[in-house]
C-alpha atoms as a PDB file:
ATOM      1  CA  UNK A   1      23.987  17.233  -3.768  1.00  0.00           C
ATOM      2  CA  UNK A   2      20.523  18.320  -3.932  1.00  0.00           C
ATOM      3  CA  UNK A   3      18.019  21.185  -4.527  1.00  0.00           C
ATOM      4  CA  UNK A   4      15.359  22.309  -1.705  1.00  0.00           C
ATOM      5  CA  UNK A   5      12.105  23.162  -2.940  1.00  0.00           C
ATOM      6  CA  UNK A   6      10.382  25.574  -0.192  1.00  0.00           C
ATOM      7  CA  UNK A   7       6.896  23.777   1.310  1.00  0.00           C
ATOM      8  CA  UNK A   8       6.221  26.464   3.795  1.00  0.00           C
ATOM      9  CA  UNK A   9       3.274  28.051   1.742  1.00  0.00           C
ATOM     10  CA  UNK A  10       2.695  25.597  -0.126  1.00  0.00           C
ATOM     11  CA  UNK A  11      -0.992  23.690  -0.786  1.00  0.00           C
ATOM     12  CA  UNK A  12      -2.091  20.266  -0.258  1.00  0.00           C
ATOM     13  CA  UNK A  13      -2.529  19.746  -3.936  1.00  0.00           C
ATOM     14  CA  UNK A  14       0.468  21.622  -5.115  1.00  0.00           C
ATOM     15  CA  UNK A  15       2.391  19.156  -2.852  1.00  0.00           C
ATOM     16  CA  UNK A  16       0.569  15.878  -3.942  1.00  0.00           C
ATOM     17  CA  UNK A  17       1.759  17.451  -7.410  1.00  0.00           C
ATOM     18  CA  UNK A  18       5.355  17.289  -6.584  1.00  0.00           C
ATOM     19  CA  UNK A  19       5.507  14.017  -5.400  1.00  0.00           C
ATOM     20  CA  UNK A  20       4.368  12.507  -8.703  1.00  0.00           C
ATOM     21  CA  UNK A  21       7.255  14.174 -10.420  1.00  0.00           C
ATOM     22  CA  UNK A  22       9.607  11.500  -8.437  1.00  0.00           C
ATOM     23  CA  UNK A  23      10.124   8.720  -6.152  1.00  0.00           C
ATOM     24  CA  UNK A  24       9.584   9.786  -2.396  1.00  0.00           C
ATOM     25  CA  UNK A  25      10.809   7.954   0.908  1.00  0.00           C
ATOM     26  CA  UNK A  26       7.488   6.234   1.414  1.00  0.00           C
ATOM     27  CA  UNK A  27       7.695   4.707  -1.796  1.00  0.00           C
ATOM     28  CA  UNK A  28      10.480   3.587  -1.691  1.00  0.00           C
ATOM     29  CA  UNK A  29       9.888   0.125   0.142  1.00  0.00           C
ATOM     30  CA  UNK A  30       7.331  -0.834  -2.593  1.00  0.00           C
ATOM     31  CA  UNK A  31       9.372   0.247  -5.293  1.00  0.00           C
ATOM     32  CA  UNK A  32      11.412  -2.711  -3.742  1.00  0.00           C
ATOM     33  CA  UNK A  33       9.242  -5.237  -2.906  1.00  0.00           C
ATOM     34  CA  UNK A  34       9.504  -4.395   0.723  1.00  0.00           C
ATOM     35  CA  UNK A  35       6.052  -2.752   1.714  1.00  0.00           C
ATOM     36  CA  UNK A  36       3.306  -5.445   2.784  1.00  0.00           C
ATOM     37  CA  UNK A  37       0.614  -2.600   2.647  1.00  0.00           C
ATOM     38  CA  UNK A  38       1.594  -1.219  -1.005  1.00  0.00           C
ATOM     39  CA  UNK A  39       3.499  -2.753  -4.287  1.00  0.00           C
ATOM     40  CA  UNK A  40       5.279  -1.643  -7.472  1.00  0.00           C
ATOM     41  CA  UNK A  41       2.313  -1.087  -9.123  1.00  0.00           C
ATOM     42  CA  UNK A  42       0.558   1.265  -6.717  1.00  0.00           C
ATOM     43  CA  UNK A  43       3.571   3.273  -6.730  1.00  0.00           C
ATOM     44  CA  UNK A  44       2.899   3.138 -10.930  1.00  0.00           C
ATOM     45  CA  UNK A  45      -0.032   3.704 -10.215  1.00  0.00           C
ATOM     46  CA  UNK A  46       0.382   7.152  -8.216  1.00  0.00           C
ATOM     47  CA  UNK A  47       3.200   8.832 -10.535  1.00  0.00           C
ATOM     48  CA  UNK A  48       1.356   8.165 -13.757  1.00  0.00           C
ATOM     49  CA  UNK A  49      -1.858   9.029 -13.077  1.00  0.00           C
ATOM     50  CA  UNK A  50      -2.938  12.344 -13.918  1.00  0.00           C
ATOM     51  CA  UNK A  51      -5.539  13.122 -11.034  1.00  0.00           C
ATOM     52  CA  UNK A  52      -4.093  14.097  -8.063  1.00  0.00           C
ATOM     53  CA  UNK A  53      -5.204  11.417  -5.748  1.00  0.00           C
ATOM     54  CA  UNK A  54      -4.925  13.496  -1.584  1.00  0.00           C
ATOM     55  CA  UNK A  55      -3.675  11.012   1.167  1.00  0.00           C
ATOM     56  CA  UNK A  56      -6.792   9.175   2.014  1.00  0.00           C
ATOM     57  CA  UNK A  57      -8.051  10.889   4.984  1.00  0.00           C
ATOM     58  CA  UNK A  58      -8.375   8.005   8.020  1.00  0.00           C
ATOM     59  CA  UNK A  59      -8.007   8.071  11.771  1.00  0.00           C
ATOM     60  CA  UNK A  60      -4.711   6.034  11.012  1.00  0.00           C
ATOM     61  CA  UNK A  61      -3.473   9.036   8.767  1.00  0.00           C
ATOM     62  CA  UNK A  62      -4.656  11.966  11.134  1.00  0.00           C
ATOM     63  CA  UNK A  63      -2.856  10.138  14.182  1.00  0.00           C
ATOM     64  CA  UNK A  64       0.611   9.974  12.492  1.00  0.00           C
ATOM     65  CA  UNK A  65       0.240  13.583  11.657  1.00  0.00           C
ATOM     66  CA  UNK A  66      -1.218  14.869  14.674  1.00  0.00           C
ATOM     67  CA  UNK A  67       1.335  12.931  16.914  1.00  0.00           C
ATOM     68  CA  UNK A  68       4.559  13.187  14.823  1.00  0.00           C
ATOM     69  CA  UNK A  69       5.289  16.281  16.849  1.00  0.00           C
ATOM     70  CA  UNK A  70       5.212  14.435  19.807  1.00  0.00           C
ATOM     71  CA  UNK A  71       7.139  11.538  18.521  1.00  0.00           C
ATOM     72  CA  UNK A  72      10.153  14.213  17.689  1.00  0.00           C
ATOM     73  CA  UNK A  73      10.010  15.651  21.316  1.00  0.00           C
ATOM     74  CA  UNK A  74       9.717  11.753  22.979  1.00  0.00           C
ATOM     75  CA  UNK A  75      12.626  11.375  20.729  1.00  0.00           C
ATOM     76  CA  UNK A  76      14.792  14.761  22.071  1.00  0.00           C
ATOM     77  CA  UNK A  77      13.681  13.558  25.817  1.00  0.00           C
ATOM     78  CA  UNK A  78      15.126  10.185  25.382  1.00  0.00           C
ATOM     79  CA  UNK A  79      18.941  10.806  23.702  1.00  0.00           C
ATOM     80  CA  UNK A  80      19.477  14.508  24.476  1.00  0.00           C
ATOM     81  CA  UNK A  81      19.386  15.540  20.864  1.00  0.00           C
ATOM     82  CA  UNK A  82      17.612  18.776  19.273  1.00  0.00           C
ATOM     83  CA  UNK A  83      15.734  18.511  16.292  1.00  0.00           C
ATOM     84  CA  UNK A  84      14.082  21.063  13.599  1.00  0.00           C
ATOM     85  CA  UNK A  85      11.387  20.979  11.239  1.00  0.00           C
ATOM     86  CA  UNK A  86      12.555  21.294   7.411  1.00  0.00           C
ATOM     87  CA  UNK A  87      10.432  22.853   4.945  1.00  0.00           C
ATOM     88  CA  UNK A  88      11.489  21.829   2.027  1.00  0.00           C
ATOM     89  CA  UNK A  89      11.382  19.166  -0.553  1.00  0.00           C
ATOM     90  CA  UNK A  90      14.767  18.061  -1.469  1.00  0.00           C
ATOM     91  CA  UNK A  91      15.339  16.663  -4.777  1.00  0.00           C
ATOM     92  CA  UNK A  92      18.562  14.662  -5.813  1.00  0.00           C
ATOM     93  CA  UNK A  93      20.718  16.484  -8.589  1.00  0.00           C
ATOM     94  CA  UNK A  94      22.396  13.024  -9.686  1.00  0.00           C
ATOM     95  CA  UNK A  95      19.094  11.157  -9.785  1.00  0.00           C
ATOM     96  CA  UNK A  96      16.366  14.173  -9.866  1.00  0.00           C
ATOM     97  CA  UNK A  97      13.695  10.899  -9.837  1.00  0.00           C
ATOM     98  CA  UNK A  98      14.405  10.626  -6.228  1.00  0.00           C
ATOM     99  CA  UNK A  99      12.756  13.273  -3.528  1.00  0.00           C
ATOM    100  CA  UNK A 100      12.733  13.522   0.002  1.00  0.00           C
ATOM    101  CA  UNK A 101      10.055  15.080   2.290  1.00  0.00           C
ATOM    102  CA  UNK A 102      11.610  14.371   5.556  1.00  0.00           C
ATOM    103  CA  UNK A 103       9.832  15.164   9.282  1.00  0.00           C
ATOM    104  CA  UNK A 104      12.809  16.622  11.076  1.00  0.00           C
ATOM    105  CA  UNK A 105      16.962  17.041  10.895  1.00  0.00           C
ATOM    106  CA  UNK A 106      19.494  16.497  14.152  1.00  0.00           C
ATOM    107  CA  UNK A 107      20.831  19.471  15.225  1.00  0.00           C
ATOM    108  CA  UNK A 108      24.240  19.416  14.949  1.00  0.00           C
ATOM    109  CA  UNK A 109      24.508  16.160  13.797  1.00  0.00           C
ATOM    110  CA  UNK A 110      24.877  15.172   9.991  1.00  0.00           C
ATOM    111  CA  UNK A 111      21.475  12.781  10.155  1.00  0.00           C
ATOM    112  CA  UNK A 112      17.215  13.020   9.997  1.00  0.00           C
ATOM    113  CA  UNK A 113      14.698  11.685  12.007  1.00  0.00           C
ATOM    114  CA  UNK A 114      11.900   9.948  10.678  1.00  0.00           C
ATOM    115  CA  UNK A 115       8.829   9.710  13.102  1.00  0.00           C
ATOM    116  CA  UNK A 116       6.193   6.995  12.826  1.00  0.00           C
ATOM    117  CA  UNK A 117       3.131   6.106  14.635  1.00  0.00           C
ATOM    118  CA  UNK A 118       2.447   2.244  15.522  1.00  0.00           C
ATOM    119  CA  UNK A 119      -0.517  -0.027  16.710  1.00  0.00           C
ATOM    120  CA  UNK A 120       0.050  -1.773  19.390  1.00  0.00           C
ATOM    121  CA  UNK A 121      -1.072  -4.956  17.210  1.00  0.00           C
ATOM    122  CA  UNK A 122       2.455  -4.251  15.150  1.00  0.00           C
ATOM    123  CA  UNK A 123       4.881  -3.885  18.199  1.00  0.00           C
ATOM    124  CA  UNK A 124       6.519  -7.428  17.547  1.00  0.00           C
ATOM    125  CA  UNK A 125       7.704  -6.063  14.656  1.00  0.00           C
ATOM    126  CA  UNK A 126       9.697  -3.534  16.697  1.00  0.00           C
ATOM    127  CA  UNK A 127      11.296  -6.032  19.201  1.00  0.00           C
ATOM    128  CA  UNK A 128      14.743  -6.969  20.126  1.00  0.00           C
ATOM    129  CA  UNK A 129      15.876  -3.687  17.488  1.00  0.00           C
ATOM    130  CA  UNK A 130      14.310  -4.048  14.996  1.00  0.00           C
ATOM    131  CA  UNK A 131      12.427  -1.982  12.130  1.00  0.00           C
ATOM    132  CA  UNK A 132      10.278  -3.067   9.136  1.00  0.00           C
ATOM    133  CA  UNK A 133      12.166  -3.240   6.310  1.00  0.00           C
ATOM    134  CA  UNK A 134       9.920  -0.718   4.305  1.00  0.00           C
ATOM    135  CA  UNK A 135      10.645   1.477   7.236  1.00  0.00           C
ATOM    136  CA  UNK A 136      14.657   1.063   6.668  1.00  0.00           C
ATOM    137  CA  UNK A 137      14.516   1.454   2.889  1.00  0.00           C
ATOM    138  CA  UNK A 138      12.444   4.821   3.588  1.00  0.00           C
ATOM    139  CA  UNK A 139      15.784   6.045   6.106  1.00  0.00           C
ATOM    140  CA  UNK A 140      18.162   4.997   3.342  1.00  0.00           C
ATOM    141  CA  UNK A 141      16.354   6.809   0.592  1.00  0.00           C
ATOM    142  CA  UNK A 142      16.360   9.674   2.626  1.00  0.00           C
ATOM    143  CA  UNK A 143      20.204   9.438   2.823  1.00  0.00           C
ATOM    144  CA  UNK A 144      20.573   8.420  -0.164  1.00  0.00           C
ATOM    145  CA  UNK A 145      19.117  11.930  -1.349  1.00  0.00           C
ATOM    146  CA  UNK A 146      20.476  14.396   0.822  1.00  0.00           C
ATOM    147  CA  UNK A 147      23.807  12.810   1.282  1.00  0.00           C
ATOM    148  CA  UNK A 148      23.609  12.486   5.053  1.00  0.00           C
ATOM    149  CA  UNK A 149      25.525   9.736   7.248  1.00  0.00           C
ATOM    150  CA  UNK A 150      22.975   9.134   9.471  1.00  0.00           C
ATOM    151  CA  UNK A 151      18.951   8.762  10.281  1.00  0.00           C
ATOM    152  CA  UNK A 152      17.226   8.114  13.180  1.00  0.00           C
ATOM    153  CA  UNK A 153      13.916   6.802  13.100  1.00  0.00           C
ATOM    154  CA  UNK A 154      11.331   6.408  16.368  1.00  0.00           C
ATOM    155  CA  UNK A 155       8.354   4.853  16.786  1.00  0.00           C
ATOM    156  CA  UNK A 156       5.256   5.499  19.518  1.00  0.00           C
ATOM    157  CA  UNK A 157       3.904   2.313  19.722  1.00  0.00           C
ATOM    158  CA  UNK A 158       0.749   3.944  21.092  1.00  0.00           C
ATOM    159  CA  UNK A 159      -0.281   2.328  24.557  1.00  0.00           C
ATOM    160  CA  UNK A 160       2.778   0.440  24.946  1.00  0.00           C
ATOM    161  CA  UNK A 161       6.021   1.906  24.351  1.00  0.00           C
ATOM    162  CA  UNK A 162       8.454   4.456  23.006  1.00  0.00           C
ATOM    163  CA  UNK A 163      11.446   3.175  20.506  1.00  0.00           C
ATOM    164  CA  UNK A 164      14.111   4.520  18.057  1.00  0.00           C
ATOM    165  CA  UNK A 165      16.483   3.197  16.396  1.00  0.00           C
ATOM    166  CA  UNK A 166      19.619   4.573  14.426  1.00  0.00           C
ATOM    167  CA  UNK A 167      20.720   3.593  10.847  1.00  0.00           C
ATOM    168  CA  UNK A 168      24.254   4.395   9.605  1.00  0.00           C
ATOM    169  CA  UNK A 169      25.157   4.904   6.089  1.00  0.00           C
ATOM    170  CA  UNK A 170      25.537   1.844   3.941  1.00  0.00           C
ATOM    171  CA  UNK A 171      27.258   1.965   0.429  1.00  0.00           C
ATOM    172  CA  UNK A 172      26.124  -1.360  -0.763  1.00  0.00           C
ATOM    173  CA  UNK A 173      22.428  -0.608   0.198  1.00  0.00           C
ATOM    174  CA  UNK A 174      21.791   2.725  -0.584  1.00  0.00           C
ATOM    175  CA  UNK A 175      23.862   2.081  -4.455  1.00  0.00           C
ATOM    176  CA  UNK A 176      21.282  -1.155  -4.385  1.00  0.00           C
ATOM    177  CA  UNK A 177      18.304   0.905  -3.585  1.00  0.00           C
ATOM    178  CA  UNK A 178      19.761   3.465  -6.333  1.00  0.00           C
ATOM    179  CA  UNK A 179      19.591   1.130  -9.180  1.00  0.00           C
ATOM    180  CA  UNK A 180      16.391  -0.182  -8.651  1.00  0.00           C
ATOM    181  CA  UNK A 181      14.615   2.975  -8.046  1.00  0.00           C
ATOM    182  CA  UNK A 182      16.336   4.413 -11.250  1.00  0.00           C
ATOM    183  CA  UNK A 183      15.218   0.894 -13.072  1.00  0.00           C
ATOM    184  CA  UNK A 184      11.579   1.991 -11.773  1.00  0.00           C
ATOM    185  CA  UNK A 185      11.335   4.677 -12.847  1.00  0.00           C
ATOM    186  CA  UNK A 186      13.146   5.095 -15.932  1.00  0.00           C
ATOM    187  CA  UNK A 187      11.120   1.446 -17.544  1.00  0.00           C
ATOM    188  CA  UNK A 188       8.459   1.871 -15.527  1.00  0.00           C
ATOM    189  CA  UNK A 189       7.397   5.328 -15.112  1.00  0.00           C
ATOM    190  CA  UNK A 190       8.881   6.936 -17.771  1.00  0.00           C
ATOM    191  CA  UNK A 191       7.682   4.513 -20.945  1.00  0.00           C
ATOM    192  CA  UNK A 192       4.207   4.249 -19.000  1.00  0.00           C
ATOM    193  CA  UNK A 193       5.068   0.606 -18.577  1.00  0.00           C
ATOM    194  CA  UNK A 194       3.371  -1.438 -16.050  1.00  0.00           C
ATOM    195  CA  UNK A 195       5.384  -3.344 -13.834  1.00  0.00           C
ATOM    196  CA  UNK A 196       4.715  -7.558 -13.607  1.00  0.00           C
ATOM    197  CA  UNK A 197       1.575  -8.500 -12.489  1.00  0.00           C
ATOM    198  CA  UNK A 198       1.447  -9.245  -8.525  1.00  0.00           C
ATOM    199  CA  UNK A 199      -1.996 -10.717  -8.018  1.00  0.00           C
ATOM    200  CA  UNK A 200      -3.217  -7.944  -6.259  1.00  0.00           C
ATOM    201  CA  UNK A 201      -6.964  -6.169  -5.791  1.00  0.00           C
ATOM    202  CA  UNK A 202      -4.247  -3.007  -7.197  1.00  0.00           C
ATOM    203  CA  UNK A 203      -3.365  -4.605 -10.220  1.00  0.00           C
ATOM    204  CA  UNK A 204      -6.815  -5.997 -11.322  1.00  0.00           C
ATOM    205  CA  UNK A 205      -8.087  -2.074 -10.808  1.00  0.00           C
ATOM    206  CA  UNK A 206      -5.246  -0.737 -12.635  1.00  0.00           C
ATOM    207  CA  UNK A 207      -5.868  -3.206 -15.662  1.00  0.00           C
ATOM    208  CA  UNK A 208      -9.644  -2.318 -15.603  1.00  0.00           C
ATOM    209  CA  UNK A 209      -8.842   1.278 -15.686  1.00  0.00           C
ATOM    210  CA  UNK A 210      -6.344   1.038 -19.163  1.00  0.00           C
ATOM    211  CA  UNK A 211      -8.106  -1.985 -21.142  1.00  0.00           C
ATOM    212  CA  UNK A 212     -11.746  -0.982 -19.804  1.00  0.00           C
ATOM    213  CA  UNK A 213     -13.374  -1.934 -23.197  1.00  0.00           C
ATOM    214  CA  UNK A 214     -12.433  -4.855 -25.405  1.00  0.00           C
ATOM    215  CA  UNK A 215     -12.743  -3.965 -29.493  1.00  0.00           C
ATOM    216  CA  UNK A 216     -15.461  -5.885 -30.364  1.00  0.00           C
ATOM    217  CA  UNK A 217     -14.916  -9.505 -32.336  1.00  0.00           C
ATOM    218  CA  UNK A 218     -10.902  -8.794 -31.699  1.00  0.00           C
ATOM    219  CA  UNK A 219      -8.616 -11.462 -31.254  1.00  0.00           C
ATOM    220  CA  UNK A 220      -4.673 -12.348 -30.811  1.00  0.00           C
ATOM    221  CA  UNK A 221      -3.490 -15.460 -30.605  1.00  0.00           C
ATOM    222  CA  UNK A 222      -2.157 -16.841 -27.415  1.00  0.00           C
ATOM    223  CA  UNK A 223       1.382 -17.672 -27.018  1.00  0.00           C
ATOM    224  CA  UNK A 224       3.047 -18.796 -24.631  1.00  0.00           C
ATOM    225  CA  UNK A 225       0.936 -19.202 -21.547  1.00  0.00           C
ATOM    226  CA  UNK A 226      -0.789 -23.025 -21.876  1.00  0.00           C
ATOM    227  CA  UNK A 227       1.765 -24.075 -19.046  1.00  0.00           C
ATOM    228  CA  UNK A 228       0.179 -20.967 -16.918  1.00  0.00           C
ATOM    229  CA  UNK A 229      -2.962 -21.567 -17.624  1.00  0.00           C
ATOM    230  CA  UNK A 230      -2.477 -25.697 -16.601  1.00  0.00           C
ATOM    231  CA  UNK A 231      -0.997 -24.384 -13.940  1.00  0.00           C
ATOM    232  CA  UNK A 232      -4.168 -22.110 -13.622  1.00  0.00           C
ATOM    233  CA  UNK A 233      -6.577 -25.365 -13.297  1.00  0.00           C
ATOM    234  CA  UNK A 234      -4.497 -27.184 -11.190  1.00  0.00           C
ATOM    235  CA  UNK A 235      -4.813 -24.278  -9.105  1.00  0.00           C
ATOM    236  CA  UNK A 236      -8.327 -23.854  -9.136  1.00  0.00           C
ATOM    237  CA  UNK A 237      -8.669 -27.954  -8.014  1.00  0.00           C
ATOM    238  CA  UNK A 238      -7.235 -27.327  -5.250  1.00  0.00           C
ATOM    239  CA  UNK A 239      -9.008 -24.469  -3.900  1.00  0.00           C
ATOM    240  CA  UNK A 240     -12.233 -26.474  -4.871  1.00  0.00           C
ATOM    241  CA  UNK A 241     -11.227 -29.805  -2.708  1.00  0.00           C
ATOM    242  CA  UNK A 242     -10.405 -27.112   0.155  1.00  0.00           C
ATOM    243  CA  UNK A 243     -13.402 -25.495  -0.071  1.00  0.00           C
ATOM    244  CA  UNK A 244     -15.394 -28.597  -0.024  1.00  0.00           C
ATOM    245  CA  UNK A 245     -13.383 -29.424   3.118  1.00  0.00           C
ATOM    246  CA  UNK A 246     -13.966 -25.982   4.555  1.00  0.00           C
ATOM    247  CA  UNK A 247     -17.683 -26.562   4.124  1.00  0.00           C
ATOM    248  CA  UNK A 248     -17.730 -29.362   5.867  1.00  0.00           C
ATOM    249  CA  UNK A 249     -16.194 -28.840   8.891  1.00  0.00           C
ATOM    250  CA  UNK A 250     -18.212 -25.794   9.138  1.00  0.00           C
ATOM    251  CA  UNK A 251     -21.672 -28.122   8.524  1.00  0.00           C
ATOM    252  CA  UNK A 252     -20.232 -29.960  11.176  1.00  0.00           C
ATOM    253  CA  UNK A 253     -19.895 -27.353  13.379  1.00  0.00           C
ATOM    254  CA  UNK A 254     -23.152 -26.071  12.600  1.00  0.00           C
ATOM    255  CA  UNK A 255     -25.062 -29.789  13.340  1.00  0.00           C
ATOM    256  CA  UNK A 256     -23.412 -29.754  17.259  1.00  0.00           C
ATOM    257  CA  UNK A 257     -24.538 -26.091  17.633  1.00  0.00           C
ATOM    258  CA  UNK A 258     -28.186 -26.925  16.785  1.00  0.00           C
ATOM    259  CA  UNK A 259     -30.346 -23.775  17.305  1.00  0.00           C
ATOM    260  CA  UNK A 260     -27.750 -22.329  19.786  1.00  0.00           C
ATOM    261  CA  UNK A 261     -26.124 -19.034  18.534  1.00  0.00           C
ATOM    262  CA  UNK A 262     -23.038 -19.147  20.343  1.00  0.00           C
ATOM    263  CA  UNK A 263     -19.909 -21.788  20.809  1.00  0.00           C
ATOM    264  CA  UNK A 264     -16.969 -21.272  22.349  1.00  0.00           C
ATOM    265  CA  UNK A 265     -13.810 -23.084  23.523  1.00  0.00           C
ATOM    266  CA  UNK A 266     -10.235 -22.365  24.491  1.00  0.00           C
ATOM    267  CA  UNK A 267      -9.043 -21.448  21.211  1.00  0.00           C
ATOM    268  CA  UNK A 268     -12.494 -20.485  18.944  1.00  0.00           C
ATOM    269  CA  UNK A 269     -15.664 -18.353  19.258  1.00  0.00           C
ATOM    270  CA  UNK A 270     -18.334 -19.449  16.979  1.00  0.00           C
ATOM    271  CA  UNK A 271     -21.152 -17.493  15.823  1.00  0.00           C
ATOM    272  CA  UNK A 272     -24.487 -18.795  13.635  1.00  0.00           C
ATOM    273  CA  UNK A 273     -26.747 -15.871  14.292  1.00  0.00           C
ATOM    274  CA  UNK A 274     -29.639 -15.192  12.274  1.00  0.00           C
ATOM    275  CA  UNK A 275     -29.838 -12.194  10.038  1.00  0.00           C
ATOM    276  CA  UNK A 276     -32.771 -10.356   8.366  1.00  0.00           C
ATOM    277  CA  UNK A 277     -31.810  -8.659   5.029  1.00  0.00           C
ATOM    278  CA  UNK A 278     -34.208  -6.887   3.082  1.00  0.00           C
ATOM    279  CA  UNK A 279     -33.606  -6.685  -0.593  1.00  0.00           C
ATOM    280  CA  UNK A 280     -35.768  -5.566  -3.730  1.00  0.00           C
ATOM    281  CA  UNK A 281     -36.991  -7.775  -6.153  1.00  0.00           C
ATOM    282  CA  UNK A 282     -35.737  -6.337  -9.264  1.00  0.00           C
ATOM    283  CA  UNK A 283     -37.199  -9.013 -11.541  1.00  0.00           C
ATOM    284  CA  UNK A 284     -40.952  -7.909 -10.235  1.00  0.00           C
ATOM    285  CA  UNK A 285     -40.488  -4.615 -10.310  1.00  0.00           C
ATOM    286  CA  UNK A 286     -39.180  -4.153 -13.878  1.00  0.00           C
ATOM    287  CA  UNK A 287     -42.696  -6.724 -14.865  1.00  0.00           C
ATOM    288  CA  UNK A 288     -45.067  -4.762 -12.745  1.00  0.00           C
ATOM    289  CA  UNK A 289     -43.506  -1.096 -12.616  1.00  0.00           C
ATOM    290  CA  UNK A 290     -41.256  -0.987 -16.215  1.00  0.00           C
ATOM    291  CA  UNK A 291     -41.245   3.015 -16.271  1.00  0.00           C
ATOM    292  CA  UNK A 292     -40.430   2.910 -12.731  1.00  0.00           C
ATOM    293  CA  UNK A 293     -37.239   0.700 -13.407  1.00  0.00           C
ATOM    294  CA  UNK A 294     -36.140   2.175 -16.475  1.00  0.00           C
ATOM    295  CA  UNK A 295     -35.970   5.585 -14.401  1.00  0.00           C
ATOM    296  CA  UNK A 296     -33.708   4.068 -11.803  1.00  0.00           C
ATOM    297  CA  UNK A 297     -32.325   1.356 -13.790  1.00  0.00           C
ATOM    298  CA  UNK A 298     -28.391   1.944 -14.066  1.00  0.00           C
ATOM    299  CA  UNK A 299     -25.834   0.563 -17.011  1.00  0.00           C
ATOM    300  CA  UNK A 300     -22.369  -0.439 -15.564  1.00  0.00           C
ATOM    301  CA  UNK A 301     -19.534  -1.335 -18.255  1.00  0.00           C
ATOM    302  CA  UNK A 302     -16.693  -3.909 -17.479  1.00  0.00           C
ATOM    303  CA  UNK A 303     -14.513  -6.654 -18.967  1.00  0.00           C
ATOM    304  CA  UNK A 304     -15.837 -10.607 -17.786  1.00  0.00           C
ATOM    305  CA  UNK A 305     -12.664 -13.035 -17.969  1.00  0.00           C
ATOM    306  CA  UNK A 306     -13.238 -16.398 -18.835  1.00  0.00           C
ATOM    307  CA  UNK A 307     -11.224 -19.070 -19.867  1.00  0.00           C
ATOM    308  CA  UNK A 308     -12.638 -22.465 -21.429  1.00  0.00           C
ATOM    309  CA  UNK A 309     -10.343 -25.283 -22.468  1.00  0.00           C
ATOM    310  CA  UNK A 310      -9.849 -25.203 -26.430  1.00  0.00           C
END
């Protein structure tokens, strides 16, 4: 069971609003692990911070709204079904932390249709049946919600093909995807906890944006990571023998090509071009022109990370 919140008249911002007060079908496969262009923590991220943040506004973005209307008629054309626009927001009465914004419902049928928009660069992912797996866990979050049996999901792979696909209800998945959405979001979300680090450009941002200044002459002791941190320098070895090799090969490179520009052969293109960048010389200009650097002169604030053996 569920309740439908009306969308019809409803603003861009008032709608980014409602999707921070749960988990939506596009977050879904990150709340999971699932998503290889988003994570845990962006999804933390979105639902705890209080700006609204609008969808980023891309020709990616623009295309998969512009052309969702024409993936739902490809998608009548090809199995015979009618579908309908639904403006609403459904939220789940057993889990109200779950929320559905779905593109269309199947007429007469007790299923959804999800529409996407594809590069031709990602149609191998699409082959032989199949979906992404962020893609699936968005379908079964969407059942999961409004208690339907069924979604259909199709894809324009733009220049090369038309797909869909069908996905039937699955007890052991969708009571999977349940628990760890309601995990999210209730130790997550709720205590304003961050989820485990991930290595990501995502994480780093979200850490500068809580701890962005240190107390000064502050300190806690250190428990519990020396086998990390070993772990750490072995780490950082590594990556300095392979960049030594790296360089190498690329002076070698860079010795056949002489003064020539180009290389090519069966498998590489090789550029060395040469590149005029023009720069100013801050260190002159703040002896020569002081007043004029202290009036342009700007103070950024941020945390350097260092770690020296003890």
């Amino acid at each position: 069971m569920y309740i439908k919140i009306s969308t019809a008249k409803m603003s861009m911002e008032e709608w980014c609003k409602l999707r921070k007060t749960g988990i939506g079908g596009s977050d879904a496969g990150a709340v999971c692990g699932l998503n290889p262009y988003s994570s845990p923590v962006k999804v933390y991220r979105d639902k705890t911070n209080a700006e609204v943040d609008e969808e980023e506004d891309n020709e990616s973005i623009r295309q998969g709204h512009d052309l969702e209307d024409y993936v739902a008629q490809r998608f009548m054309e090809a199995t015979g079904l009618k579908v309908r626009r639904s403006n609403y927001m459904y939220r789940s009465l057993a889990y109200p932390f779950m929320i559905a914004d779905v593109d269309r419902l199947v007429v007469g049928e007790d299923a959804g249709l999800e529409c996407k928009t594809v590069s031709a660069y990602n149609s191998d992912k699409w082959k032989d049946g199949d979906i992404p797996l962020h893609y699936i866990m968005q379908c079964y979050h969407y059942m999961a919600v409004t208690g339907k049996r069924a979604w259909y999901i199709a894809a324009a792979i733009l220049g090369r093909e038309f797909v869909w696909r069908k996905l039937e209800w699955d007890d052991a998945i969708i009571s999977g995807l349940i628990e760890t959405e309601k995990y999210f979001w209730n130790e997550h979300v709720m205590k304003n906890r961050m989820p485990d680090p991930d290595g990501s450009e995502v994480y780093d941002e979200i850490l500068e944006k809580y701890f962005h200044t240190s107390r000064k002459a502050s300190s806690i002791e250190l428990v519990g990571f020396d086998e990390k941190l070993d772990r750490r320098e072995e780490i950082l070895s590594q990556i300095e023998e392979l960049q030594q090799e790296q360089k190498q090969i690329e002076q070698e490179v860079k010795l056949y090509m002489k003064d020539n520009e180009l290389a090519s052969s069966s498998n590489y293109r090789v550029s060395w071009s040469s590149v005029e960048t023009t720069r100013l010389d801050a260190k002159r200009i703040r002896e020569e022109k002081p007043e004029l650097y202290q009036n342009y002169a700007k103070v950024s604030s941020s945390r350097r990370f260092q770690i020296k053996a003890a």
